[in-house]
Protein backbone atom coordinates (compact mmCIF):
# COMPACT_ATOMS: atom_id res chain seq x y z
CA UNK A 1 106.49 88.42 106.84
CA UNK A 2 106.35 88.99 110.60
CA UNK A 3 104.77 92.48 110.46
CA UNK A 4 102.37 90.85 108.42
CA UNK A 5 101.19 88.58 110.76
CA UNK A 6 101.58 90.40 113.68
CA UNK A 7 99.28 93.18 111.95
CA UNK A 8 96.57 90.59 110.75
CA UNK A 9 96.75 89.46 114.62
CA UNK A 10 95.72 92.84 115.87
CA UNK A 11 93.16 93.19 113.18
CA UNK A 12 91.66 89.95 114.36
CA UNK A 13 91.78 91.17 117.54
CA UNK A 14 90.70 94.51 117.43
CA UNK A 15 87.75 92.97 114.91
CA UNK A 16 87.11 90.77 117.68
CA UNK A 17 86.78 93.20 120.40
CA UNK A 18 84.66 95.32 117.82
CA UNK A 19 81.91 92.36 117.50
CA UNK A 20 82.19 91.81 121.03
CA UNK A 21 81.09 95.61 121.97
CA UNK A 22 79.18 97.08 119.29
CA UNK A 23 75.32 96.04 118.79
CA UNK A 24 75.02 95.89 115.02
CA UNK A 25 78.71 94.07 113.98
CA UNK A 26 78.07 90.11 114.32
CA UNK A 27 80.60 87.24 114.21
CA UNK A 28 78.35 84.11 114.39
CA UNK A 29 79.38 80.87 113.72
CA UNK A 30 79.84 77.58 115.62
CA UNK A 31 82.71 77.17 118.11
CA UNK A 32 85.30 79.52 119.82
CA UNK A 33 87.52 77.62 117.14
CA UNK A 34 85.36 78.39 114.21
CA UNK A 35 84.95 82.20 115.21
CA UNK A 36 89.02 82.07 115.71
CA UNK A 37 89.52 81.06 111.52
CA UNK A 38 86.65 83.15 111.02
CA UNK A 39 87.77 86.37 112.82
CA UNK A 40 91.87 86.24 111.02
CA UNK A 41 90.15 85.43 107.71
CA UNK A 42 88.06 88.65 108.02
CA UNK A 43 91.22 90.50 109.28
CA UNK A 44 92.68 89.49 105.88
CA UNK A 45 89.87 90.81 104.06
CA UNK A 46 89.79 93.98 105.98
CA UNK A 47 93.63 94.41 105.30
CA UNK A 48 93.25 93.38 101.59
CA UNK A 49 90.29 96.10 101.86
CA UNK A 50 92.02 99.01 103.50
CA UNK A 51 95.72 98.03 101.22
CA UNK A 52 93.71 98.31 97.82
CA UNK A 53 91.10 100.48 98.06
CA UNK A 54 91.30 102.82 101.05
CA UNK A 55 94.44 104.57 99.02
CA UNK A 56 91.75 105.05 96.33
CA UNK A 57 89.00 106.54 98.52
CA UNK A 58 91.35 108.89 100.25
CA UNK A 59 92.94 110.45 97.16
CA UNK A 60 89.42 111.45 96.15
CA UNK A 61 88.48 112.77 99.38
CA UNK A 62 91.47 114.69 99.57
CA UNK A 63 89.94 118.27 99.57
CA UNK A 64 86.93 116.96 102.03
CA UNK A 65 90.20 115.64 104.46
CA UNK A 66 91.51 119.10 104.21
CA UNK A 67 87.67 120.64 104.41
CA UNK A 68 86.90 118.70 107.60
CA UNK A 69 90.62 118.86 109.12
CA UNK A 70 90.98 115.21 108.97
CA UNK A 71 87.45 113.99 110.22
CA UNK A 72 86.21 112.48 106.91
CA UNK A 73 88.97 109.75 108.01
CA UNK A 74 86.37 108.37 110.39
CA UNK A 75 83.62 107.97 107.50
CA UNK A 76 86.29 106.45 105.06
CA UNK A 77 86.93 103.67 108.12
CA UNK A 78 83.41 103.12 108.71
CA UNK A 79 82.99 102.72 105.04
CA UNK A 80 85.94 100.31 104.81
CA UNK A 81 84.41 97.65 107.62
CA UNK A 82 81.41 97.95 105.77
CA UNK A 83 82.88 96.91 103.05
CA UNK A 84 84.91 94.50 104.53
CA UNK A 85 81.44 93.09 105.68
CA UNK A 86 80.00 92.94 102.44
CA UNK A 87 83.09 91.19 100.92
CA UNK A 88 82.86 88.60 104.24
CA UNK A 89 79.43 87.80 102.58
CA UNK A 90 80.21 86.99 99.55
CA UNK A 91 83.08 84.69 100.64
CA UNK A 92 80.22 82.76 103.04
CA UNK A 93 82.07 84.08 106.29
CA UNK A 94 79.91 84.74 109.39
CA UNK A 95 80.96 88.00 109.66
CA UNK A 96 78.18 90.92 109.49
CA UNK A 97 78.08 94.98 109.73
CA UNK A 98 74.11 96.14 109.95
CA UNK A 99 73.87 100.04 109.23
CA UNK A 100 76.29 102.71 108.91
CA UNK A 101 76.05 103.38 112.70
CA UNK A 102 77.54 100.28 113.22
CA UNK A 103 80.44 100.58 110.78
CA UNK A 104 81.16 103.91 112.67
CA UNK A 105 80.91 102.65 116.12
CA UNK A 106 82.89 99.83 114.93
CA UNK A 107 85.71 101.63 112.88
CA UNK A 108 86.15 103.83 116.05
CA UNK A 109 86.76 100.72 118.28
CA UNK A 110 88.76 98.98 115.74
CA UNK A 111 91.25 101.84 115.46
CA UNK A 112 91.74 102.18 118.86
CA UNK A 113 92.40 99.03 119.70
CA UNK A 114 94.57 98.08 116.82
CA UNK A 115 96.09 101.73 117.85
CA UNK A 116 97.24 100.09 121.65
CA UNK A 117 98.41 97.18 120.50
CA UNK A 118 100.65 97.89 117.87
CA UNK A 119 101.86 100.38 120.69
CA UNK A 120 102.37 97.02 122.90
CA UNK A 121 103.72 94.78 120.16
CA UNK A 122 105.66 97.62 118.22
CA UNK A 123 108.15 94.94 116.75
CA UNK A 124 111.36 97.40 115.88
CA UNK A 125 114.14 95.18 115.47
């Protein structure tokens, strides 16, 4: 239950940083409060997203992953935060991913960040 939270933590963090830097990814809303609920309920979205259907997508891309030596990975991330945008919609969060661009941009940042800080709060007990 702990490396659940802590992951959904970086998420919202690394979501956070994501809207912060790239152009086309909003998270509007009220309050610093309201964007906080907002930005670990789209974290749990994105994790629900990339725990039941990323496995999916990636077994069917399986000879373009061995085709393009691994770089299809970045489209099946932007295609997950788009997703994960489209899924914030239709649960009325204010959470938004305009073009594909965006998604890229924004899977890119995501993954890094998420990347350094599960480096910094690698919780092996």
């Amino acid at each position: 239950m702990k490396s659940f939270v802590i992951k959904t933590l970086i998420n919202a963090a690394a979501i956070w940083v994501a809207a912060w830097i790239v152009d086309g990814i909003t998270l509007s809303g009220g309050d610093w409060q309201h964007k906080t609920i907002t930005v670990i309920a789209v974290a749990l979205v994105f994790g629900v997203v990339n725990w039941l259907i990323k496995p999916v997508v990636k077994l069917f891309s399986l000879p373009l992953f061995i085709l393009t030596l691994g770089l299809v990975t970045f489209l099946i991330n932007a295609l997950m935060l788009w997703l994960t945008s489209w899924a914030s919609d239709k649960l009325s969060l204010d959470f938004h991913v305009q073009g594909f661009w965006a998604a890229l941009f924004g899977s890119l940042i995501i993954s890094l960040v998420s990347w350094g800080l599960h480096l910094a709060f690698d919780d092996k007990d």
